[in-house]
C-alpha atoms as a PDB file:
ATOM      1  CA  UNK A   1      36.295 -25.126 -17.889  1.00  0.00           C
ATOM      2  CA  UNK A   2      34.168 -22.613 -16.520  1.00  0.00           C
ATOM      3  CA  UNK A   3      34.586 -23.158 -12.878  1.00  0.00           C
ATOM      4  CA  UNK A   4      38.823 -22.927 -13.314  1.00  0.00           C
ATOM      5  CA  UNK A   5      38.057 -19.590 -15.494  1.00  0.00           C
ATOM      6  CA  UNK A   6      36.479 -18.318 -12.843  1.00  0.00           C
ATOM      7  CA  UNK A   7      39.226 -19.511 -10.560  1.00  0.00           C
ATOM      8  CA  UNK A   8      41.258 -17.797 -12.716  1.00  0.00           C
ATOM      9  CA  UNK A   9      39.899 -14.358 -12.738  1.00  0.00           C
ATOM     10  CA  UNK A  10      39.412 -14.388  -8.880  1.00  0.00           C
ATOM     11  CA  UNK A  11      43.069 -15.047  -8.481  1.00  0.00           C
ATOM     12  CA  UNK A  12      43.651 -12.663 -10.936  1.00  0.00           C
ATOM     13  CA  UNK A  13      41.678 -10.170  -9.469  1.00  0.00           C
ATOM     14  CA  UNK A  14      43.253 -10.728  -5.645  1.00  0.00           C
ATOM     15  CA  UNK A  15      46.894 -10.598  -7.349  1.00  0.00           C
ATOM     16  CA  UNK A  16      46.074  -7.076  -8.510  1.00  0.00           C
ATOM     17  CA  UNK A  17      44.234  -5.788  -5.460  1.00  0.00           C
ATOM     18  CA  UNK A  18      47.756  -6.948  -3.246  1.00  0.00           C
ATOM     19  CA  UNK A  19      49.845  -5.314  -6.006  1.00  0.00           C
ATOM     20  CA  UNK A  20      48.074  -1.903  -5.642  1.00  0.00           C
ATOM     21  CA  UNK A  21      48.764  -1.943  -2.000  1.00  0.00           C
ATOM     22  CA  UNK A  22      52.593  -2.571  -2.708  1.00  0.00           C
ATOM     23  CA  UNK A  23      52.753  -0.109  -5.273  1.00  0.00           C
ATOM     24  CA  UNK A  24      51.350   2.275  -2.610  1.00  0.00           C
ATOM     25  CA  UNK A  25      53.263   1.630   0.388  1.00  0.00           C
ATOM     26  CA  UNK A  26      55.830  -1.474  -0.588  1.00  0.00           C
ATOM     27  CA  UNK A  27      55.295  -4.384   1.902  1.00  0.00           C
ATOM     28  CA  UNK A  28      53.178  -2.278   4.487  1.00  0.00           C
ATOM     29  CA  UNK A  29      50.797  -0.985   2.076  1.00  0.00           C
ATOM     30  CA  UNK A  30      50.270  -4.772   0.991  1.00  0.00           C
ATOM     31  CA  UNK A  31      49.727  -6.033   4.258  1.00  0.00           C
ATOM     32  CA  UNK A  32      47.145  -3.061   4.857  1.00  0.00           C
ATOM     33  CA  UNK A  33      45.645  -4.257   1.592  1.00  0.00           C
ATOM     34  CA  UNK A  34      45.071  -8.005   2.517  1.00  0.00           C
ATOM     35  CA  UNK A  35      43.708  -6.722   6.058  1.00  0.00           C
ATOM     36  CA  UNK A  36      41.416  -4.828   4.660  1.00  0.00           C
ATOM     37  CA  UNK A  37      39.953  -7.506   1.821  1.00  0.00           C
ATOM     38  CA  UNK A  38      39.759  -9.831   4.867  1.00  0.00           C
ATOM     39  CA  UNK A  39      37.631  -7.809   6.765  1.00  0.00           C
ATOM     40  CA  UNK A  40      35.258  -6.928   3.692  1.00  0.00           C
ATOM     41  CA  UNK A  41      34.868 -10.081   2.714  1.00  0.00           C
ATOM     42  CA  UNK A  42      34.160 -11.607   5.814  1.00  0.00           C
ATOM     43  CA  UNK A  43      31.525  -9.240   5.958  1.00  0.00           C
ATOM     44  CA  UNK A  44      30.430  -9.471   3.210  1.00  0.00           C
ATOM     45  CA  UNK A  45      29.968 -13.084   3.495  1.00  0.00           C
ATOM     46  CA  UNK A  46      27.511 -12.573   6.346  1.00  0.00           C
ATOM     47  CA  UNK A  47      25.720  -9.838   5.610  1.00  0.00           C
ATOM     48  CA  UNK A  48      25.506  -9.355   1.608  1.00  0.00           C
ATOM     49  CA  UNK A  49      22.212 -11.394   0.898  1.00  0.00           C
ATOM     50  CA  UNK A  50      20.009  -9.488   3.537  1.00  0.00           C
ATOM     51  CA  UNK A  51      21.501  -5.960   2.094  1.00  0.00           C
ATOM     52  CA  UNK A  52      20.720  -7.026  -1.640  1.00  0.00           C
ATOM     53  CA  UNK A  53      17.317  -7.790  -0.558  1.00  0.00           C
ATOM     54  CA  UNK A  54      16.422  -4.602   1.532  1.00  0.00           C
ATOM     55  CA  UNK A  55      18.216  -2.287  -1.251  1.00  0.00           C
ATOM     56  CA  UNK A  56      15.189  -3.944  -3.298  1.00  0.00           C
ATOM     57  CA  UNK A  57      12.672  -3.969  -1.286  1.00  0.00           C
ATOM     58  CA  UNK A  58      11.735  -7.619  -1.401  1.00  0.00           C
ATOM     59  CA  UNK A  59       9.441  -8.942   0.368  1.00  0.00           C
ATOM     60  CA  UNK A  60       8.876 -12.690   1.471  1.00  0.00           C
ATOM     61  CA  UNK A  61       6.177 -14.650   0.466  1.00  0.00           C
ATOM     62  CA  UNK A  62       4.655 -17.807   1.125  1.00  0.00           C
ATOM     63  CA  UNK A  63       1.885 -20.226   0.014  1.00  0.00           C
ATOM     64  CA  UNK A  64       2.400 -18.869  -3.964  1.00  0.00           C
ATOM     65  CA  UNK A  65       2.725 -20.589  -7.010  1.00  0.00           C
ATOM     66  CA  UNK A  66       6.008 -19.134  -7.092  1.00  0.00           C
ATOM     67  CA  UNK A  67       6.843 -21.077  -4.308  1.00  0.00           C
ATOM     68  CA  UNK A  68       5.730 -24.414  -5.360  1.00  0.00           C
ATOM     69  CA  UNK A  69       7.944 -23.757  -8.534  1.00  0.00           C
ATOM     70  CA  UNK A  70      10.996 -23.244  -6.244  1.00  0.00           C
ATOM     71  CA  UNK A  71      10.442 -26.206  -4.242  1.00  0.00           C
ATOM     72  CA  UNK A  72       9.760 -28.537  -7.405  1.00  0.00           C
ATOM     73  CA  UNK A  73      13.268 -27.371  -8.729  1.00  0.00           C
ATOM     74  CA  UNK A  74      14.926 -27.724  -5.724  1.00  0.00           C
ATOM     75  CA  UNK A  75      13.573 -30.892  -5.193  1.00  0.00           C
ATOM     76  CA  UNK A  76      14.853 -31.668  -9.078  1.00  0.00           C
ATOM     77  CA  UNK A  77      17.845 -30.509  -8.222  1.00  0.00           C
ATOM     78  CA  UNK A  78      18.846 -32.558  -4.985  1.00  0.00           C
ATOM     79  CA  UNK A  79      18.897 -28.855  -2.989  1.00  0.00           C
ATOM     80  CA  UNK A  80      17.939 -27.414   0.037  1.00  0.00           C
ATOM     81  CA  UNK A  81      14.476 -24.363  -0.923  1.00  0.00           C
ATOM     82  CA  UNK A  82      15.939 -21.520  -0.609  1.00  0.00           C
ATOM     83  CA  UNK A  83      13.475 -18.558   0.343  1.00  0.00           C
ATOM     84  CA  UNK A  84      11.812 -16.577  -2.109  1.00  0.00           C
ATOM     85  CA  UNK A  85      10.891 -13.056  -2.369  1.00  0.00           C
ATOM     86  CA  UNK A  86       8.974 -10.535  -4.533  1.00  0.00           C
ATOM     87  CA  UNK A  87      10.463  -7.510  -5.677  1.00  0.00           C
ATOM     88  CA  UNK A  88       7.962  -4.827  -6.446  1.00  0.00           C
ATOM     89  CA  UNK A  89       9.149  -3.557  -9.973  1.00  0.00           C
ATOM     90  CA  UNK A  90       6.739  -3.717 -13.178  1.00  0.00           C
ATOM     91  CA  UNK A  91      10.783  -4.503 -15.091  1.00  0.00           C
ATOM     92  CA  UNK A  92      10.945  -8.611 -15.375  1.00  0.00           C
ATOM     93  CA  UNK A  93      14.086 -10.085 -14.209  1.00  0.00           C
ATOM     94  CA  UNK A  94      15.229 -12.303 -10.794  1.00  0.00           C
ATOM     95  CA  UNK A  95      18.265 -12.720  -9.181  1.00  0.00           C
ATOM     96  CA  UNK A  96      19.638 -14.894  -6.406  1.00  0.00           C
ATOM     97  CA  UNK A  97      22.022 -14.104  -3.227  1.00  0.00           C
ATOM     98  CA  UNK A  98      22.921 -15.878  -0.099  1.00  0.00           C
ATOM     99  CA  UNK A  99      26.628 -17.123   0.689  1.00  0.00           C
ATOM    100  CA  UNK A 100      25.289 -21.280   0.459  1.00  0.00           C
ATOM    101  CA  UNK A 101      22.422 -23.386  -0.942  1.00  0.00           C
ATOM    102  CA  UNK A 102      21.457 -23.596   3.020  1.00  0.00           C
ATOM    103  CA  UNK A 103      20.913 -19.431   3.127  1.00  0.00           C
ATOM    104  CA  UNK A 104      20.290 -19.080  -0.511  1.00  0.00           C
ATOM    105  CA  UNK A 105      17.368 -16.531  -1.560  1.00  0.00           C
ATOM    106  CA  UNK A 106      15.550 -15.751  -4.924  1.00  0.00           C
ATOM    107  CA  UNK A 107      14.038 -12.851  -5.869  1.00  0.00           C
ATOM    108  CA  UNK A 108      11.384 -12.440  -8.758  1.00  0.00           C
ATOM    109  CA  UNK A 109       9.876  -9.255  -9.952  1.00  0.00           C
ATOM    110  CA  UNK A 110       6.411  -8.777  -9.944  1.00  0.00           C
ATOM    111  CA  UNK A 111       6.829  -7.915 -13.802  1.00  0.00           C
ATOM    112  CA  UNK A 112       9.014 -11.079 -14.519  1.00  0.00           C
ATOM    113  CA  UNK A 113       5.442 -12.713 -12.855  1.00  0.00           C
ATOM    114  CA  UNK A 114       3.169 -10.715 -15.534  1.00  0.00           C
ATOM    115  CA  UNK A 115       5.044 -10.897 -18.406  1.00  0.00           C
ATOM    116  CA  UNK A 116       6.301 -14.405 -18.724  1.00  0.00           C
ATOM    117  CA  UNK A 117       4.172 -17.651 -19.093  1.00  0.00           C
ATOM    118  CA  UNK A 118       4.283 -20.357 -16.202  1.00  0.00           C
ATOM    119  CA  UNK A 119       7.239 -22.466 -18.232  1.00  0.00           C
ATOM    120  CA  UNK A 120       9.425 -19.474 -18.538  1.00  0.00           C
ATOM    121  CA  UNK A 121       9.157 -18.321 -15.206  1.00  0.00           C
ATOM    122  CA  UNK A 122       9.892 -21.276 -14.009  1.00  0.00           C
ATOM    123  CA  UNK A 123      13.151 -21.574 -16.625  1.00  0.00           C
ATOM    124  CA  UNK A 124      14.265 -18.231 -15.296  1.00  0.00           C
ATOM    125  CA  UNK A 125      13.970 -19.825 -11.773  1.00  0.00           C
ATOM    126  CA  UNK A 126      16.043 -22.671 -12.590  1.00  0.00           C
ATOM    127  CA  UNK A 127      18.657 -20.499 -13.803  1.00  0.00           C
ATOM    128  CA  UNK A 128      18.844 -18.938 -10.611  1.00  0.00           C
ATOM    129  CA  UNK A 129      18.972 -22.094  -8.333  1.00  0.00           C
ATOM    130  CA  UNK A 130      21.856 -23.203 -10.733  1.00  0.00           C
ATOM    131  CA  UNK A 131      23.762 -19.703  -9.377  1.00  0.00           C
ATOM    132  CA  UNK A 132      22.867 -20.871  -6.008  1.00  0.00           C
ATOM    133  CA  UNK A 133      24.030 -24.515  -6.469  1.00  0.00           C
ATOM    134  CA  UNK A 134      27.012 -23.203  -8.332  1.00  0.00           C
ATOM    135  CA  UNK A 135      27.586 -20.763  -5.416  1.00  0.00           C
ATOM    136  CA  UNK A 136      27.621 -17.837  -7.803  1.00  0.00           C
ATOM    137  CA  UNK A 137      26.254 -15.293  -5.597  1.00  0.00           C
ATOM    138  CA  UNK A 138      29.374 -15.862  -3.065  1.00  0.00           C
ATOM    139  CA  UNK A 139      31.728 -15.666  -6.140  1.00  0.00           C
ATOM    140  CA  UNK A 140      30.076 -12.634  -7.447  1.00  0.00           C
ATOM    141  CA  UNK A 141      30.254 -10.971  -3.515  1.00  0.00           C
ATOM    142  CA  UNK A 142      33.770 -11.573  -3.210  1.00  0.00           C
ATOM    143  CA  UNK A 143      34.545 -10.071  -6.894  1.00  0.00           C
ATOM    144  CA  UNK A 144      32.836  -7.227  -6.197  1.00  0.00           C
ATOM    145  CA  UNK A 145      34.152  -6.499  -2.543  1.00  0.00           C
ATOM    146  CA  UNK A 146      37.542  -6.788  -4.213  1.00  0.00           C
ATOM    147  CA  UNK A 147      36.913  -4.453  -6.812  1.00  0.00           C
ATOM    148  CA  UNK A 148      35.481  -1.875  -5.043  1.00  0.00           C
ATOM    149  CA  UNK A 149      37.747  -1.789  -2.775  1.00  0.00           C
ATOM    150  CA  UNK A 150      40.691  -1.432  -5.550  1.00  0.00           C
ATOM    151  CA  UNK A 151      38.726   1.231  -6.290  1.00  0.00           C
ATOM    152  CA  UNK A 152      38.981   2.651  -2.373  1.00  0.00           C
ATOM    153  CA  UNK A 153      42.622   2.095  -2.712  1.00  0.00           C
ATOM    154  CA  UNK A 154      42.792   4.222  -5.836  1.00  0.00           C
ATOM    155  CA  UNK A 155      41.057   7.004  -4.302  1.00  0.00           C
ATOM    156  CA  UNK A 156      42.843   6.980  -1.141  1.00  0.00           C
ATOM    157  CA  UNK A 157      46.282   8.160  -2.923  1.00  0.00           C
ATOM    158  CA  UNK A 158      43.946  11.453  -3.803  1.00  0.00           C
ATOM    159  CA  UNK A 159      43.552  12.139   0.424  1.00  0.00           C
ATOM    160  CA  UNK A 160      46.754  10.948   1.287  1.00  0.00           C
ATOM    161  CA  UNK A 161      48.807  12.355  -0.990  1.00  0.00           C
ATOM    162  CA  UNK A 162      49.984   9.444  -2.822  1.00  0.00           C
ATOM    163  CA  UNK A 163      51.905  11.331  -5.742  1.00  0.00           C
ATOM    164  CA  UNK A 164      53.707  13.672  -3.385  1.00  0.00           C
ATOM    165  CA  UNK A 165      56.315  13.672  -0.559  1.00  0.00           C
ATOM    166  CA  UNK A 166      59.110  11.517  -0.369  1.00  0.00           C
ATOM    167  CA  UNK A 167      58.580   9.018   2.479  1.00  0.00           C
ATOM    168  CA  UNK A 168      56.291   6.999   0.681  1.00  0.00           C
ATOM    169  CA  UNK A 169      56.800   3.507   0.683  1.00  0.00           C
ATOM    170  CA  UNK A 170      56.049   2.879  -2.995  1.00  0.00           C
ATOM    171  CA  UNK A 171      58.418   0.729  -4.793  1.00  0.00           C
ATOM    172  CA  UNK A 172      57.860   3.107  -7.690  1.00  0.00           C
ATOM    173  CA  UNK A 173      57.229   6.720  -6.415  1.00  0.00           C
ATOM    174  CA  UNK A 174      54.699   8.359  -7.943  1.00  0.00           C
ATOM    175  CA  UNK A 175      54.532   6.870 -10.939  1.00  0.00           C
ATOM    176  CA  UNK A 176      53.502   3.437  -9.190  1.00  0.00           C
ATOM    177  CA  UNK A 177      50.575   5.830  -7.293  1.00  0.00           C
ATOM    178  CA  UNK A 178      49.709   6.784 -10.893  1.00  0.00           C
ATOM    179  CA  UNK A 179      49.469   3.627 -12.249  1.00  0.00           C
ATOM    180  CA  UNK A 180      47.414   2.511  -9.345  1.00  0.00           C
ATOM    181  CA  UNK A 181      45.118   5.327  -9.878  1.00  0.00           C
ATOM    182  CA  UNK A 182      44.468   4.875 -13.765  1.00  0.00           C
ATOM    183  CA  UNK A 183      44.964   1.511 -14.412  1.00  0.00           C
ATOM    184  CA  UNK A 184      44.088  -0.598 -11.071  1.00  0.00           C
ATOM    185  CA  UNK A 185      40.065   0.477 -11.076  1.00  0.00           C
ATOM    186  CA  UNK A 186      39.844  -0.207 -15.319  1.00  0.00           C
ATOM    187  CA  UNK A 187      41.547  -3.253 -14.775  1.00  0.00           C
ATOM    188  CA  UNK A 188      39.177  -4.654 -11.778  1.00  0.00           C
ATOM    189  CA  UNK A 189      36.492  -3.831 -13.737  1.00  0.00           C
ATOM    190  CA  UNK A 190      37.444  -6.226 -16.833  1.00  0.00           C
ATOM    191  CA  UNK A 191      37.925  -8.730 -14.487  1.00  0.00           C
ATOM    192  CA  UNK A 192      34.600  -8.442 -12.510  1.00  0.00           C
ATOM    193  CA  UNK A 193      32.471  -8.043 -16.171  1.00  0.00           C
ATOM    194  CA  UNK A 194      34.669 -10.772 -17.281  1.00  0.00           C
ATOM    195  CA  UNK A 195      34.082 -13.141 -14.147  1.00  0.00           C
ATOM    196  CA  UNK A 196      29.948 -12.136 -14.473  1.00  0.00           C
ATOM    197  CA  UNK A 197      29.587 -13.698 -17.786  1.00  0.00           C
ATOM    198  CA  UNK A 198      31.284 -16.709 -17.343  1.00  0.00           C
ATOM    199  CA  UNK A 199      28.839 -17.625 -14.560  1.00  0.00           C
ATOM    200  CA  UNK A 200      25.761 -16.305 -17.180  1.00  0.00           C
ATOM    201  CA  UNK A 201      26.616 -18.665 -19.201  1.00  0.00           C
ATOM    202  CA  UNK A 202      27.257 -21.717 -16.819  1.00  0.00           C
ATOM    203  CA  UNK A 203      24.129 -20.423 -15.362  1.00  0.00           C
ATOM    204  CA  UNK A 204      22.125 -20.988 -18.199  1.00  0.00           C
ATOM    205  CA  UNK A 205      23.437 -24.328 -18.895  1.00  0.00           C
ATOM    206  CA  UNK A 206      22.821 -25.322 -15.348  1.00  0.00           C
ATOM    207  CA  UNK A 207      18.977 -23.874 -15.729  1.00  0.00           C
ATOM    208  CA  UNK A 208      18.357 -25.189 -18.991  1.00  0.00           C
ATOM    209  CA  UNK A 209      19.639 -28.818 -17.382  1.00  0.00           C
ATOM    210  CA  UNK A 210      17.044 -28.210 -14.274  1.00  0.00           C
ATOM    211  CA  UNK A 211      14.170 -27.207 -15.715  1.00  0.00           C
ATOM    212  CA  UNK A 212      14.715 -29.325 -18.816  1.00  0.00           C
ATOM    213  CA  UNK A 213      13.207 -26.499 -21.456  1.00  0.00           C
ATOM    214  CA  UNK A 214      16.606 -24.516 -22.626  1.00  0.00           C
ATOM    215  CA  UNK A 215      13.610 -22.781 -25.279  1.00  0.00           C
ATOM    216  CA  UNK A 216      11.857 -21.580 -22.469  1.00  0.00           C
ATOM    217  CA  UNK A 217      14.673 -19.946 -21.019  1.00  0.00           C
ATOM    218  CA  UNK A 218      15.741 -18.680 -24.186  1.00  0.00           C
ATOM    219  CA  UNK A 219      12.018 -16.893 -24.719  1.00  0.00           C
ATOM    220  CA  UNK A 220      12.216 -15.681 -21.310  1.00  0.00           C
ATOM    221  CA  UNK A 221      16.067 -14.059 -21.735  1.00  0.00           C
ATOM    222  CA  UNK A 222      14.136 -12.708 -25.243  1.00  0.00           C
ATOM    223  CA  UNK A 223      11.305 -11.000 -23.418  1.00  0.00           C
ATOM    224  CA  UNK A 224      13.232  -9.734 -19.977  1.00  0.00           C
ATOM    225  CA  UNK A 225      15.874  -8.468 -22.772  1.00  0.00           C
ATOM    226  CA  UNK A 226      13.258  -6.614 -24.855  1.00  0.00           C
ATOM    227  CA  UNK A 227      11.544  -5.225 -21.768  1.00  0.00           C
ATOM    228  CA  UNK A 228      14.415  -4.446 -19.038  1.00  0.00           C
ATOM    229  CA  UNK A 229      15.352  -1.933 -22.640  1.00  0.00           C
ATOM    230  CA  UNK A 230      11.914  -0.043 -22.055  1.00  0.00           C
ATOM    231  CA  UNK A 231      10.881  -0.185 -18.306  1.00  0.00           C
ATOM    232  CA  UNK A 232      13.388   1.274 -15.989  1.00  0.00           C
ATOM    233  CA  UNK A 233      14.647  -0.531 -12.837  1.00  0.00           C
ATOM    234  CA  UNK A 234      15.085   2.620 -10.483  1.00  0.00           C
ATOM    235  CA  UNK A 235      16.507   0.744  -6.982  1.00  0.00           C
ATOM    236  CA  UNK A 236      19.066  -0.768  -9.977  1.00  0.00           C
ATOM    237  CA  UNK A 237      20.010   2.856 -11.190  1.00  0.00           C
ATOM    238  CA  UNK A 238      20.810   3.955  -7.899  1.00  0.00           C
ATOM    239  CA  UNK A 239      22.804   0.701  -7.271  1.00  0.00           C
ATOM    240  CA  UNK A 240      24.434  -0.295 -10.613  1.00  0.00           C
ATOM    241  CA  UNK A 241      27.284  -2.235  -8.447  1.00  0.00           C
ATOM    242  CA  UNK A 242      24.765  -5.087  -7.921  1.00  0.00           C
ATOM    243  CA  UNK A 243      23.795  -5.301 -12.008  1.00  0.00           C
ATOM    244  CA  UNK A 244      25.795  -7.889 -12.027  1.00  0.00           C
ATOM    245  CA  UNK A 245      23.475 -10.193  -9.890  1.00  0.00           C
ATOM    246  CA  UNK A 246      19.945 -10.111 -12.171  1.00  0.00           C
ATOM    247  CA  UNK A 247      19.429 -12.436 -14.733  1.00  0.00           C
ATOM    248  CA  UNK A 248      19.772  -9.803 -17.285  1.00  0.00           C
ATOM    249  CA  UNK A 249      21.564  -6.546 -17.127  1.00  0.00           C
ATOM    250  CA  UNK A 250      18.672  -3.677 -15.409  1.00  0.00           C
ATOM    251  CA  UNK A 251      20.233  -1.039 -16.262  1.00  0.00           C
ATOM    252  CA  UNK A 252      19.719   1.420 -19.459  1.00  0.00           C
ATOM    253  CA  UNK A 253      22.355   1.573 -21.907  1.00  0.00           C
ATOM    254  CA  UNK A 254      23.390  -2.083 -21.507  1.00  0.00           C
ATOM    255  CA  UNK A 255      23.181  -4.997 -23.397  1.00  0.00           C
ATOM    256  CA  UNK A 256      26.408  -5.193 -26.413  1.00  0.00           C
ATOM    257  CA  UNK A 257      28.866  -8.223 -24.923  1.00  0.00           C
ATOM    258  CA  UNK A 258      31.760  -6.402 -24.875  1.00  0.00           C
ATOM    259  CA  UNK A 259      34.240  -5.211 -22.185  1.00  0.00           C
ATOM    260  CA  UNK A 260      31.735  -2.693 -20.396  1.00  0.00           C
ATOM    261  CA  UNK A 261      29.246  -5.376 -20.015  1.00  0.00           C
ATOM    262  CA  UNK A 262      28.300  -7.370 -17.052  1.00  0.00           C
ATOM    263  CA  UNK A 263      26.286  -9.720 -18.863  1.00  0.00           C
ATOM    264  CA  UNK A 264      26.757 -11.903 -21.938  1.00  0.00           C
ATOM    265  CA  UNK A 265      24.725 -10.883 -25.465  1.00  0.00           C
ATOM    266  CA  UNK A 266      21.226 -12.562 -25.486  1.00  0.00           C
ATOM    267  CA  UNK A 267      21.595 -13.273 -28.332  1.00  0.00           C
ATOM    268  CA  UNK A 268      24.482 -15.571 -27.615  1.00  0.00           C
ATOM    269  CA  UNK A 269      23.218 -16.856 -24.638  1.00  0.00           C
ATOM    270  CA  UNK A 270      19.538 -17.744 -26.702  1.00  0.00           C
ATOM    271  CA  UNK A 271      22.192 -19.337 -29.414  1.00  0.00           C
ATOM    272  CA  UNK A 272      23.654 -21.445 -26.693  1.00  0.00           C
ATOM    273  CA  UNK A 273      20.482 -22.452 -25.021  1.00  0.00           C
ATOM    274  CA  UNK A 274      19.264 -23.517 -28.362  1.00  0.00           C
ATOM    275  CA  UNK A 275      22.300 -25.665 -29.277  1.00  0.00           C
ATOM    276  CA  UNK A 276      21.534 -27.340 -25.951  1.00  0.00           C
ATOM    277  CA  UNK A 277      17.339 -28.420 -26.902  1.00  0.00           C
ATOM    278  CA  UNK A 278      17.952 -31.494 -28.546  1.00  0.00           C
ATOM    279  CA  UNK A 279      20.237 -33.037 -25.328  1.00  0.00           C
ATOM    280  CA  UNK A 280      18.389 -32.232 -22.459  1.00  0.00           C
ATOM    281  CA  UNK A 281      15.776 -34.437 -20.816  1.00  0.00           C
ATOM    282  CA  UNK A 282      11.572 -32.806 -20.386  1.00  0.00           C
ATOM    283  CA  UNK A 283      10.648 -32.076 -16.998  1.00  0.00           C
ATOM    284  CA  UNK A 284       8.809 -33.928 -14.863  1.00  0.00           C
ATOM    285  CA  UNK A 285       5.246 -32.874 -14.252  1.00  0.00           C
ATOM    286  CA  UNK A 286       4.685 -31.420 -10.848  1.00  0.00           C
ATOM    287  CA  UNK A 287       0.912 -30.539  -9.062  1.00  0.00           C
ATOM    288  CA  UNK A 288       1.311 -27.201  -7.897  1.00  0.00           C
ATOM    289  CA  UNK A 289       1.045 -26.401  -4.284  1.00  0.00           C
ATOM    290  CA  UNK A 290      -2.649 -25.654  -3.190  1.00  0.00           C
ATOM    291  CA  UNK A 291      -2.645 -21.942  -2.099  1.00  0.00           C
ATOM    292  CA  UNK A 292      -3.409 -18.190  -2.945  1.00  0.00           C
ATOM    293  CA  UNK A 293      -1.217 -16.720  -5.883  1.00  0.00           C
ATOM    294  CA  UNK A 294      -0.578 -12.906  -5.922  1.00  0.00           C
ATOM    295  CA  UNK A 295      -1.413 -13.220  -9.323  1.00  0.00           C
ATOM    296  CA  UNK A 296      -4.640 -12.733 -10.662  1.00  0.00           C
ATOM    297  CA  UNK A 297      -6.353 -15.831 -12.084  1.00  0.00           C
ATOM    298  CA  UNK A 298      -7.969 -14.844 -15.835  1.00  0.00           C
ATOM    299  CA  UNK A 299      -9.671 -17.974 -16.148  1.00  0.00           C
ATOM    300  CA  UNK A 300     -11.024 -19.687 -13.498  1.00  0.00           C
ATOM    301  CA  UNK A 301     -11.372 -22.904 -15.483  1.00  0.00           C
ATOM    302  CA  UNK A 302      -7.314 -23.113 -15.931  1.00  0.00           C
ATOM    303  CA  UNK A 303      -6.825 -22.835 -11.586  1.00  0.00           C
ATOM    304  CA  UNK A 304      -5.350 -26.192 -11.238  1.00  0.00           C
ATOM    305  CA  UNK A 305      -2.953 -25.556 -13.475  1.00  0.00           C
ATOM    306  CA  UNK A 306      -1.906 -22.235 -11.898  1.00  0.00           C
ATOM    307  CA  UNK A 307      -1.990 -18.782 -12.729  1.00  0.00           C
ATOM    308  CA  UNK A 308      -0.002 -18.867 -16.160  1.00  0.00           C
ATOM    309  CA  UNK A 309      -2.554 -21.548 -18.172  1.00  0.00           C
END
């Protein structure tokens, strides 16, 4: 149900971005419009993951316990490893990007590494392998390509004087370049948020399924919630268009599932999670890979079992 929701919404979402370019210029204006979501999107395609991941500043690593987790759960999961990367933010949260399981990356704050014990980490991981297997982060590219650039069409009538003259194209005059201007950007916007937290939620079913501990996931939504509140995200202030991609909203002022929101409640998405405990299988025990953690080990004695006890 999910995945045809989603299909839904994108369609939905494309319909509206070809209408504002017939409301602007009639059949040229639409033309222009599906030339130019073509071109973004291709680009998009190729190039999103590596500009998510430099507007972070992540960094690859290598030889980590964070590493070993990915490649258990990939290995769970019948998947290619995608690569991983640390984002240096004291905030906890993750996200993942890439356009296919085979170039998939995930990203982990060092805070989500401090915060949160070994099994939640590794629940928060799982949730973002199931975006990657569920091909979220392509999804998520091409919804927000389109709406920004409803948004670019909006805007555009300001330049070219879309509620004046009288060779304009537009089917409706100006009032069509009004409604584009008011309406079209509100409306992509519903549609994005709305789009976002239908993959939050088949993300954390997907998660819960892979790492087989829906409770951890629920503590760690619980503690990123709590904390993403109280420690500001700065790269995500200064990009709130990629919110949408983290595990849980970054950015202050968030949170209420509503319209405005890019994410689900926690608290709905811990009631879920919780409603899904009694059905899903334990993990499998895994050794951890032999290698040096960036984080610090407390207690010696515990080193086998990795840097969370």
């Amino acid at each position: 149900m999910g995945y045809a929701r989603t299909a839904l919404l994108l369609a939905a979402l494309t319909g509206l971005f070809l209408a504002c370019g017939w409301l602007i210029g009639g059949q040229t204006g639409m033309l222009f419009a599906f030339g130019l979501a073509l071109v973004m999107n291709v680009g998009s395609y190729w190039f999103s993951d590596k500009l998510v991941l430099r507007m972070y500043g992540a960094q690859p690593v290598d030889n980590t316990d964070l590493n070993a987790i990915v490649e258990e759960l990939a290995a769970r999961g019948g998947m290619p490893v995608p690569k991983v990367y640390l984002i240096d933010s004291d905030q906890p949260n993750a996200f993942a990007t890439g356009r296919n399981p085979e170039n998939a990356a995930v990203a982990a704050t060092s805070g989500l590494m401090r915060r949160l014990n070994r099994d939640e980490v590794r629940a928060v991981l799982a949730h973002e392998l199931g975006h990657v297997r569920n091909r979220d982060s392509l999804t998520m590219t091409i919804t927000a390509v389109l709406a920004g650039a409803i948004g670019m069409l909006a805007q555009s009538l300001l330049f070219f004087g879309g509620l004046g003259g009288r060779d304009r194209e537009s089917p409706l005059g100006g009032i069509g370049a009004l409604l584009v201007m008011i309406l079209a950007p509100i409306a992509a916007m519903l549609v994005q948020m709305a789009i976002s937290r239908s993959r939050e939620y088949e993300a954390d079913r997907a998660g819960a399924e892979l790492s087989g501990q829906p409770r951890a996931l629920a503590s760690a939504l619980h503690k990123i919630s709590n904390a993403a509140a109280a420690i500001p995200n700065p790269r995500a202030e200064q990009n709130p268009a990629s919110a949408h991609l983290f595990i849980i909203n970054p950015l202050h002022g968030s949170g209420a599932d509503n319209l405005f929101s890019t994410h689900p409640s926690t608290e709905n998405r811990i009631a879920r999670l919780l409603e899904m405990e009694g059905g899903v299988a334990a993990p499998v025990p895994q050794a951890a890979r032999p290698g040096r953690s960036f984080i610090p080990q407390t207690e010696p004695s515990q080193r086998s079992r990795g840097p969370w006890g």
